[in-house]
Protein backbone atom coordinates (compact mmCIF):
# COMPACT_ATOMS: atom_id res chain seq x y z
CA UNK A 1 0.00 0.00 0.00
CA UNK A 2 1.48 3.28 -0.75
CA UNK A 3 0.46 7.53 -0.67
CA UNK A 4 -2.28 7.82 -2.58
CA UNK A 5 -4.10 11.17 -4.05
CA UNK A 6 -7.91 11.99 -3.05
CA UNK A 7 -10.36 13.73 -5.03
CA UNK A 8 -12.46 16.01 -2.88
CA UNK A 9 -15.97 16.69 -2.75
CA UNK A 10 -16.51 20.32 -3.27
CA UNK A 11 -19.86 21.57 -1.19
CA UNK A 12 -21.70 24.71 -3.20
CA UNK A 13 -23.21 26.69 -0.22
CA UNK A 14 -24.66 30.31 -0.53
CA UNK A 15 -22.31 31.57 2.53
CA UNK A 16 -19.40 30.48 0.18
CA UNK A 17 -16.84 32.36 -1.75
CA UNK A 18 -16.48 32.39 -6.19
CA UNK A 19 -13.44 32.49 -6.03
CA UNK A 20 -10.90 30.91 -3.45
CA UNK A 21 -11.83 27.29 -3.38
CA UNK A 22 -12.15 27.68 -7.29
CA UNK A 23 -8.40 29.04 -7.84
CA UNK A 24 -6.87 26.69 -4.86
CA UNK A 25 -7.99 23.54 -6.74
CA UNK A 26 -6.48 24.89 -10.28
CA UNK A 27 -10.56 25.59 -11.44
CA UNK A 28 -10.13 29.05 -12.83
CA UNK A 29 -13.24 28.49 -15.33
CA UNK A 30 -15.64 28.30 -12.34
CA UNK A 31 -13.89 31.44 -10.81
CA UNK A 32 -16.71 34.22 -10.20
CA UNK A 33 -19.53 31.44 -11.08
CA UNK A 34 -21.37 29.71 -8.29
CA UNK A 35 -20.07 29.80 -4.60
CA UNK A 36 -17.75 27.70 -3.25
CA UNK A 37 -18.01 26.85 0.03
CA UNK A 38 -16.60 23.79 1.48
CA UNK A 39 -14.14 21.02 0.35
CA UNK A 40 -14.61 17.83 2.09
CA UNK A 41 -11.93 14.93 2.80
CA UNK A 42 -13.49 12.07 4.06
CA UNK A 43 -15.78 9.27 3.92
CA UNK A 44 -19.57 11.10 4.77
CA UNK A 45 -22.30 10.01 2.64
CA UNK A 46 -23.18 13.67 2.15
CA UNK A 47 -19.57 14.19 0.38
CA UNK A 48 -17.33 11.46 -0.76
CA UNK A 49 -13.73 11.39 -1.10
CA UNK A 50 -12.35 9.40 -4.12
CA UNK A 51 -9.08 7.59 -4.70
CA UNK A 52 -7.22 8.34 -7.82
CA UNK A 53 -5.63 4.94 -8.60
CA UNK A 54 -2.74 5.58 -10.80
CA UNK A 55 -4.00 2.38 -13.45
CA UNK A 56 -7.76 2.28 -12.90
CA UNK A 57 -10.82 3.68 -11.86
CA UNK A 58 -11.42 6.09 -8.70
CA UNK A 59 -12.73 4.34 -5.82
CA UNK A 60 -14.47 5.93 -3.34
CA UNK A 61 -12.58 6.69 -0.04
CA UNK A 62 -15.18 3.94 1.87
CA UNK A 63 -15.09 1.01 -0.13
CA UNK A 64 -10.45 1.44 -0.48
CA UNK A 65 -10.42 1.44 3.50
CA UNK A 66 -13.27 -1.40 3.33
CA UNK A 67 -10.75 -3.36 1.34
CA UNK A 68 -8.05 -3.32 4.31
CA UNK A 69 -9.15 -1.29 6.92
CA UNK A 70 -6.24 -2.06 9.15
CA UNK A 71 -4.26 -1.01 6.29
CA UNK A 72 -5.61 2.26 5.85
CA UNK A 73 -6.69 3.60 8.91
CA UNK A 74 -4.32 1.22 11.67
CA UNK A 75 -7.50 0.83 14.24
CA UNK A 76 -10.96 0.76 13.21
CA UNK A 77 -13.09 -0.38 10.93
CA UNK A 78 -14.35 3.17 9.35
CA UNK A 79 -12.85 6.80 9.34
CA UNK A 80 -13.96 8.46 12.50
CA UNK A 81 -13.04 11.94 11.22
CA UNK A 82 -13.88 14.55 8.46
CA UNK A 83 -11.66 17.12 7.00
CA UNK A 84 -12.49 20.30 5.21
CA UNK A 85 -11.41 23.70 4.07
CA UNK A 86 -14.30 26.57 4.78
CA UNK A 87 -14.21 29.64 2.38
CA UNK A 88 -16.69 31.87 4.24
CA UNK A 89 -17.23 35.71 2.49
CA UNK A 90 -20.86 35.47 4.13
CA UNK A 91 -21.65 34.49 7.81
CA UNK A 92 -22.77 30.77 8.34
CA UNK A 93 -25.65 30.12 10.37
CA UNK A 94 -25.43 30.88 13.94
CA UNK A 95 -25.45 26.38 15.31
CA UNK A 96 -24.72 24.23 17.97
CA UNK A 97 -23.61 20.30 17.69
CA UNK A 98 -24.98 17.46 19.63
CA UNK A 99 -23.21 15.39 21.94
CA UNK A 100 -22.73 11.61 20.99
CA UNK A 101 -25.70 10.53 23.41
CA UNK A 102 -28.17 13.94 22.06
CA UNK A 103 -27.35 12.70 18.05
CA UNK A 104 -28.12 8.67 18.22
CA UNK A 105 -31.30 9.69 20.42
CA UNK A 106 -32.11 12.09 17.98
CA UNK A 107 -31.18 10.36 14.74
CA UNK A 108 -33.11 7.23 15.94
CA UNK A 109 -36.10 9.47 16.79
CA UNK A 110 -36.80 11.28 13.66
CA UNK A 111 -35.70 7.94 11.72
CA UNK A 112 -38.51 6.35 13.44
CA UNK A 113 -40.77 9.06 12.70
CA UNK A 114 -39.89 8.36 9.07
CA UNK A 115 -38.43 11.95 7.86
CA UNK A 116 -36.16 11.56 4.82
CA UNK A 117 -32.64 12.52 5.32
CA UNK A 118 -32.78 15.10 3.02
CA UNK A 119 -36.04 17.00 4.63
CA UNK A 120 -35.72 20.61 5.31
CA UNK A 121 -36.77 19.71 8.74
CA UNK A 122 -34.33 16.62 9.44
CA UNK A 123 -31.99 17.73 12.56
CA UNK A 124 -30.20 14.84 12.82
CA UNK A 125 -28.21 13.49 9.62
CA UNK A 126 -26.39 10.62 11.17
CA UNK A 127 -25.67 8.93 14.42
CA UNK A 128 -22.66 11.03 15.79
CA UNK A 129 -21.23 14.26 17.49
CA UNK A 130 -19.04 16.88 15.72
CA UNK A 131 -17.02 18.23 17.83
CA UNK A 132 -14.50 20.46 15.84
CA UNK A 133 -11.75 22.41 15.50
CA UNK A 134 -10.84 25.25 12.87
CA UNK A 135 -7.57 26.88 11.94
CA UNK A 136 -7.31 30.22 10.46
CA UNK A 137 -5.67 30.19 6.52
CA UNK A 138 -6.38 33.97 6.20
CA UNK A 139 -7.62 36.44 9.13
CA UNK A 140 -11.03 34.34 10.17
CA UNK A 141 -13.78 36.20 12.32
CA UNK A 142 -16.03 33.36 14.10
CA UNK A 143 -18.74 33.75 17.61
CA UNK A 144 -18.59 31.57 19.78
CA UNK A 145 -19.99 30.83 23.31
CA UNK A 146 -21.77 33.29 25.30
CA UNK A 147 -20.59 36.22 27.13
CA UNK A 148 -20.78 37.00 30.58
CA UNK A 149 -24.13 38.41 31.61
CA UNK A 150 -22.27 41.50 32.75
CA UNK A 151 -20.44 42.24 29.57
CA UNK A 152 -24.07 41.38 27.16
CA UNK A 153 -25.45 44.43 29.66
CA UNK A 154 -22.62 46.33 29.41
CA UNK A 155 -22.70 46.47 25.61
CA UNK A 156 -26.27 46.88 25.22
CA UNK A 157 -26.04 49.77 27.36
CA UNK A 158 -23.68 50.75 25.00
CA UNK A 159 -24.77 50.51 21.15
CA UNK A 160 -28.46 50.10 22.02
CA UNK A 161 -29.25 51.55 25.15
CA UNK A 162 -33.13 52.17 23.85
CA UNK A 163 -33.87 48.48 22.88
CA UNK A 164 -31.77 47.75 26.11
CA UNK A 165 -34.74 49.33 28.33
CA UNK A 166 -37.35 48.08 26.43
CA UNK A 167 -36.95 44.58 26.18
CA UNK A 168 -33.73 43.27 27.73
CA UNK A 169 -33.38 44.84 31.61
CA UNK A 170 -36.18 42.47 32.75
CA UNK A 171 -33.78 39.67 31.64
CA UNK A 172 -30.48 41.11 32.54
CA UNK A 173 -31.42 43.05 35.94
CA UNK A 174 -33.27 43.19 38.97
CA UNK A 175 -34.44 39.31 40.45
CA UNK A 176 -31.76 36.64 41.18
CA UNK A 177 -32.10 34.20 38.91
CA UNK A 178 -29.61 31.39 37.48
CA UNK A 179 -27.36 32.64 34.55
CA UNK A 180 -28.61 29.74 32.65
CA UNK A 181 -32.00 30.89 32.80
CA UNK A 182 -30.48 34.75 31.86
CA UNK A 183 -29.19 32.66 28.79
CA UNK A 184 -32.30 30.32 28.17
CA UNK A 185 -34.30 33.52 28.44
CA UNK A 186 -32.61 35.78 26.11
CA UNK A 187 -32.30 33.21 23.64
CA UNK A 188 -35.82 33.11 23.90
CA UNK A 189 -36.49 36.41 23.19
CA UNK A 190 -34.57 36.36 20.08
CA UNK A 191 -35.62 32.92 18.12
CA UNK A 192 -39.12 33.01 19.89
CA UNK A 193 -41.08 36.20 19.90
CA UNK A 194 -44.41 36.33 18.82
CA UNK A 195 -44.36 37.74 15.34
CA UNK A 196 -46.16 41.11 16.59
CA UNK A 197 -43.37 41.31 19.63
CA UNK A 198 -40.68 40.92 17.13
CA UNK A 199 -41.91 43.53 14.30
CA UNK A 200 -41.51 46.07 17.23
CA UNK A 201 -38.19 44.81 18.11
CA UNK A 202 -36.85 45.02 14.57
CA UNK A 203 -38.58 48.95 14.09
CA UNK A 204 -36.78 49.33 17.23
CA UNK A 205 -33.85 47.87 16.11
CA UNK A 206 -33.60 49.38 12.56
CA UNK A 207 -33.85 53.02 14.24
CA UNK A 208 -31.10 52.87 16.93
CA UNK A 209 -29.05 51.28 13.75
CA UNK A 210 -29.84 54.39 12.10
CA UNK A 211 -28.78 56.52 14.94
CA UNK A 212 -26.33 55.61 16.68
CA UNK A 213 -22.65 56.43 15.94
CA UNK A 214 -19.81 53.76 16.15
CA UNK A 215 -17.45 51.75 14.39
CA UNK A 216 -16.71 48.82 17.47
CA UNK A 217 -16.48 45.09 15.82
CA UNK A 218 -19.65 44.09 17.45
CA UNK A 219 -21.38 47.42 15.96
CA UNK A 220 -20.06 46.73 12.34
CA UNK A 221 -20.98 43.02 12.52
CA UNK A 222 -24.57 43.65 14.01
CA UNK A 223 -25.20 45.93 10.79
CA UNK A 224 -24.07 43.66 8.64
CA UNK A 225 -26.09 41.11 9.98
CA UNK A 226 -29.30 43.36 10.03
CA UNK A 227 -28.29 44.08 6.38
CA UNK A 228 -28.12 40.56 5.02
CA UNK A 229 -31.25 39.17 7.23
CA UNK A 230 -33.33 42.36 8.50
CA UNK A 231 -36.35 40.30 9.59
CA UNK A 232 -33.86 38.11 12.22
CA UNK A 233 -33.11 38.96 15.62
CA UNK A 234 -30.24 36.73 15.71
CA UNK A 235 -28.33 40.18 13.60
CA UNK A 236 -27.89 40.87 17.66
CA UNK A 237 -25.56 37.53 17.96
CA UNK A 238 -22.33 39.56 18.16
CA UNK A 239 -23.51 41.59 21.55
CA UNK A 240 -24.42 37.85 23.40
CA UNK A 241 -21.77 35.77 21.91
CA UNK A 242 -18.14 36.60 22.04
CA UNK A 243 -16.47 37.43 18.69
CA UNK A 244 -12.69 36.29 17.85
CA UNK A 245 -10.68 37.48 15.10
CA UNK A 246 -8.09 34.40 14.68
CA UNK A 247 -4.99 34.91 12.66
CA UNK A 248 -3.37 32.87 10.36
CA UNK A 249 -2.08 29.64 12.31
CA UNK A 250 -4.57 30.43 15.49
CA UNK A 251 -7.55 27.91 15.88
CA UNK A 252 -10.98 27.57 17.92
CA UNK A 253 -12.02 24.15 19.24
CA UNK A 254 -15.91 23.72 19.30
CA UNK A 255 -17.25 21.47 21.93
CA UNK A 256 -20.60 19.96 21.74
CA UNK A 257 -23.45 22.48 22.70
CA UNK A 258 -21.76 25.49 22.18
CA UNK A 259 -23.54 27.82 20.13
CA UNK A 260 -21.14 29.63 17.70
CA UNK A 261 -20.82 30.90 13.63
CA UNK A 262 -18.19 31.32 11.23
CA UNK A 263 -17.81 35.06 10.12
CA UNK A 264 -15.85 35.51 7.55
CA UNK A 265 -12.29 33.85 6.36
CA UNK A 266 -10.25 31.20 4.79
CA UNK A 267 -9.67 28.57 7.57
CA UNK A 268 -9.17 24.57 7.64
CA UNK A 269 -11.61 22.41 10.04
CA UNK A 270 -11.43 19.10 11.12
CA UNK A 271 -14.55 17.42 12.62
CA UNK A 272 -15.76 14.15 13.89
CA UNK A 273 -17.36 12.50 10.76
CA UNK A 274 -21.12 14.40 11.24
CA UNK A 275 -23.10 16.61 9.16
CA UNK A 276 -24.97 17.30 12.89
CA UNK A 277 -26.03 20.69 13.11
CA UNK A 278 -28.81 22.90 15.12
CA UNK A 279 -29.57 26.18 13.63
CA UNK A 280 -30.63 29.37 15.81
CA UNK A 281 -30.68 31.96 13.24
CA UNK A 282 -28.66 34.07 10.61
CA UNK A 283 -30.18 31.35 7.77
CA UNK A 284 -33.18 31.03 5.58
CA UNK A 285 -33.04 27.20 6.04
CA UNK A 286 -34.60 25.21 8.99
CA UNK A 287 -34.80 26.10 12.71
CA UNK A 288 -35.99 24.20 15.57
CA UNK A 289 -35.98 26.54 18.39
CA UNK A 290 -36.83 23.10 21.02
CA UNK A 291 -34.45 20.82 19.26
CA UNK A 292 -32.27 23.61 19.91
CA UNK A 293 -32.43 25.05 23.80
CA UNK A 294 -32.78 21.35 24.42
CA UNK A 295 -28.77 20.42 23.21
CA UNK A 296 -27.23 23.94 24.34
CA UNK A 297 -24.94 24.56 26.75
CA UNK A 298 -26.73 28.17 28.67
CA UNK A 299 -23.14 28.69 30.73
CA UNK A 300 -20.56 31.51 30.45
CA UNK A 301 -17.75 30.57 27.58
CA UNK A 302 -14.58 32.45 28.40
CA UNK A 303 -13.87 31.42 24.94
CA UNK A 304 -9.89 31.10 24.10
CA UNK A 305 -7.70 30.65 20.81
CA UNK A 306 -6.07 27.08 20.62
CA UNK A 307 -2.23 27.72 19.61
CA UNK A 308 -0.38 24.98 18.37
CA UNK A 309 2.42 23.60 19.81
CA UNK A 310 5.92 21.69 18.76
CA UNK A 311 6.03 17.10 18.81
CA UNK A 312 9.09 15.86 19.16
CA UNK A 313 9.77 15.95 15.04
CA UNK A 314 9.31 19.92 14.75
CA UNK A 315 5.73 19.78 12.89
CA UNK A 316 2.89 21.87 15.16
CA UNK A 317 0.44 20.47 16.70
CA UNK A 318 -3.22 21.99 17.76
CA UNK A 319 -4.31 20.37 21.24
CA UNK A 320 -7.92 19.39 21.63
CA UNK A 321 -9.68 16.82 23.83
CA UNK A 322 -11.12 15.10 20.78
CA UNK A 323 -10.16 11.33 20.19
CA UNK A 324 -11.64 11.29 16.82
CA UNK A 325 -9.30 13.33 15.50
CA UNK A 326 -5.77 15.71 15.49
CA UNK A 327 -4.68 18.40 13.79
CA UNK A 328 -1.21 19.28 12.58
CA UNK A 329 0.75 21.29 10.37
CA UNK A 330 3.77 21.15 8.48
CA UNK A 331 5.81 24.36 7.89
CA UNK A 332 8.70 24.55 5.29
CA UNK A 333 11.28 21.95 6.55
CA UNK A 334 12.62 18.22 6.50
CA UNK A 335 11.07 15.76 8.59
CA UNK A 336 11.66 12.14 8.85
CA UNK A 337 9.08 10.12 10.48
CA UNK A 338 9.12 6.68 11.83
CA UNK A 339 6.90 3.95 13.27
CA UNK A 340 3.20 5.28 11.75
CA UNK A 341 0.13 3.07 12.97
CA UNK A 342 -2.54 5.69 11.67
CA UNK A 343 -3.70 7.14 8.25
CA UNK A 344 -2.88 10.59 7.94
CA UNK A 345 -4.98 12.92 5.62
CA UNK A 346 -3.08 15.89 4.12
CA UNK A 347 -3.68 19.49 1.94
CA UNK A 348 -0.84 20.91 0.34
CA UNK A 349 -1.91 24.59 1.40
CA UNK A 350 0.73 26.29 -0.13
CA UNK A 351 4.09 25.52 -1.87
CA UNK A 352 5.19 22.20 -2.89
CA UNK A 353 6.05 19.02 -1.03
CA UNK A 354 8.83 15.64 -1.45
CA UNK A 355 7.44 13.00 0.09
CA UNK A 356 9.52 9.56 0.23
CA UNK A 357 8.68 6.49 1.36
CA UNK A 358 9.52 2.41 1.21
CA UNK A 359 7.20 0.61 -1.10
CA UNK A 360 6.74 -3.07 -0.33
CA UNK A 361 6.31 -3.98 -4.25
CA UNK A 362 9.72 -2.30 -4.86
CA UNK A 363 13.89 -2.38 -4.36
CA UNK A 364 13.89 1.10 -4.44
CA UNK A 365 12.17 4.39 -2.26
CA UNK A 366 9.22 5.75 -4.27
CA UNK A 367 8.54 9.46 -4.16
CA UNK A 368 4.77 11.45 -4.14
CA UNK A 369 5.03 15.36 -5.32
CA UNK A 370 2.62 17.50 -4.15
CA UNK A 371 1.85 21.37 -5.40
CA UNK A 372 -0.74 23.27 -3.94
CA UNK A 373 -4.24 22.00 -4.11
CA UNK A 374 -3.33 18.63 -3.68
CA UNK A 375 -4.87 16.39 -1.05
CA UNK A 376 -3.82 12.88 -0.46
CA UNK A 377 -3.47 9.96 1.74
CA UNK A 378 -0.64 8.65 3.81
CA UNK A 379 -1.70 4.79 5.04
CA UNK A 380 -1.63 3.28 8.19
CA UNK A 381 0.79 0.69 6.83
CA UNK A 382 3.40 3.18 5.43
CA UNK A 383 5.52 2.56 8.32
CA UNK A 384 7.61 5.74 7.42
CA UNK A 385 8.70 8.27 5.50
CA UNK A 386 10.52 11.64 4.78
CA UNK A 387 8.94 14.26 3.71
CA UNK A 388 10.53 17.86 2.12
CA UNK A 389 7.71 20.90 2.44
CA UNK A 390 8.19 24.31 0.87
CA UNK A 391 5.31 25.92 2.15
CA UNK A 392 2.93 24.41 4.44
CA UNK A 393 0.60 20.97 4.50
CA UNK A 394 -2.32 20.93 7.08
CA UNK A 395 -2.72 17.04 7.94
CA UNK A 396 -5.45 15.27 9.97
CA UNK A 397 -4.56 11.85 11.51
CA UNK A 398 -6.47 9.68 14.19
CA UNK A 399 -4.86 10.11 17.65
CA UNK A 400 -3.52 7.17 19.36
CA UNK A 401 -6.01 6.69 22.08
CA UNK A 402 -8.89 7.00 19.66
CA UNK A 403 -12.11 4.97 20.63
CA UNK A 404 -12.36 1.88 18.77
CA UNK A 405 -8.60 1.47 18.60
């Protein structure tokens, strides 16, 4: 068995970009057409990798590791991860994830209940959690996780001091109550109003917009947002959720009922293998406001930046508790690497890379080039190799303690 290259599924979403996905993958004649959005490594039904045999057919990604699963993946039976690249240039949805337990309940519920998989009203996709991480390619803005109670208030009381008074100080002030419940409540307010309620929310909205001086992130995001989707309260995400700006090389790690959206940016992801997710706004598509406040987390997220750190063979790392999957990178550099028991899925991001490696059919070392845009597959039963990067290679690989192993 030896490196093989993968043909990704490209996902066409309206949040998506015409024109980075399109050049990065050498399409130039769909440059400016239709939005690209996502490009998907992996083995989900919803977007399947192929193999490009050298002699032959492509095979999807599924039925090659079905062939020898210990000799493509090392432990396991099926690929527990998924990888992508995101080109965002309009905000996603504002969503939360299941955990493990939430999705099979849920999947086996609505599969019972007979919806097709492809409904407009199906929550639950498949059987799993999606925990995820995402790493910035190009300055990425993303929310995610709720701010304090205090600091909501405090900029409320800031860029909309009028809708402040009239609908928020019953929720934020006065009575004791649970920040949960400040959480559940204003949550509430903003994916649940009656429809005369809300009108006078959004007139009250639009006016203050109008009004009110400022050029603050959240301030330039909310009018955006009010811009794109002026009958939504959500537009009011960035005041309640905090908002990073991640730099190239930074990364976010999204637990399970966290409610969070991707901005605006170039970034890679890696995710259990799920198409799991719970909208609460910023979208025309689907949104189940129970499904919903039943899977989030209502706590305080003093959300942080995940920074990678240095293995023992110079490549960086990006810690998270996940034991799906990790997520590495590979600057410009020689590595040698020894003693592999997993597959690892790479993207050349940028540059060109060398990689050499034993083949068991052959005397002599067999190299795989890679220029940008290429994405390919290093098998569990490549016991090593070396490879040469000039420029940089994201790579997802299944951590040694993963379940199942």
């Amino acid at each position: 068995m030896k490196i093989q290259r993968l043909q990704p599924c490209i996902q066409e979403y309206a949040w998506g970009d015409s024109s980075w996905l399109q050049a990065f993958t050498g399409h130039e004649e769909s440059i400016g057409k239709d939005p690209w959005a996502e490009l998907w490594l992996g083995t989900h039904p919803k977007g399947m990798s192929e193999v490009l045999i050298e002699e032959g057919p492509q095979v999807p990604l599924a039925a090659y590791i079905a062939n020898d699963p210990a000799g493509v993946l090392g432990c396991g039976r099926s690929l527990p991860l998924l990888f992508k690249i995101l080109a965002v240039s309009k905000p996603l949805s504002i969503q939360c994830h299941p955990t493990k337990e939430q999705a099979e309940e849920g999947f086996a519920r609505e599969s019972a209940q007979h919806i097709p998989l492809t409904a407009d009203e199906r929550n639950y996709k498949d059987d799993n959690h999606k925990p995820e991480i995402l790493c910035a390619v190009t300055p990425f803005t993303a929310m995610c996780g709720f701010r304090s109670p205090q600091e909501i208030r405090e900029l409320f009381v800031e860029h909309l001091p009028r809708f402040y008074d009239r609908f928020l100080r019953g929720i934020l002030e006065g009575q004791e109550i649970a920040e949960s419940a400040v959480y559940a409540a204003l949550l509430k307010l903003v994916i649940q109003s009656e429809r005369g309620n809300r009108q006078e929310m959004l007139v009250l909205l639009e006016q203050e917009l109008s009004g009110i001086q400022g050029d603050s992130l959240e301030l330039k995001l909310v009018r955006r947002f009010f811009s794109q989707y002026p009958g939504d309260l959500s537009v009011l995400a960035p005041l309640y959720l905090n908002v990073l700006t991640l730099q190239p090389g930074e990364a976010l790690y999204q637990p399970a009922g966290e409610l969070h959206a991707y901005v605006e940016g170039i970034g890679v992801e890696l995710m259990a293998s799920s198409d799991n997710v719970l909208r609460g706004g910023l979208t025309p598509k689907h949104i189940d406001a129970q499904e919903l406040q039943r899977i989030i987390r209502f706590e305080h997220s003093d959300k942080q930046k995940t920074l990678a750190v240095r293995d023992d063979l110079g490549r960086w790392v990006y810690p998270s508790p996940s034991r799906e999957f990790q997520l590495s990178r590979i600057d410009s550099g020689r590595y040698e690497v020894h003693d592999r028991t997993r597959i690892e899925l790479m993207i050349q991001l940028e540059g060109a890379s060398v990689i050499t490696c034993d083949d068991e059919d052959h005397d002599q070392p067999i190299e795989f080039f890679a220029a940008q845009g290429v994405t390919f597959m290093i098998p569990a039963s490549v016991e090593g190799y070396t490879i040469v990067c000039d420029g940089t290679i994201y790579a997802a690989s299944i951590p040694e303690d993963s379940a199942g192993c």
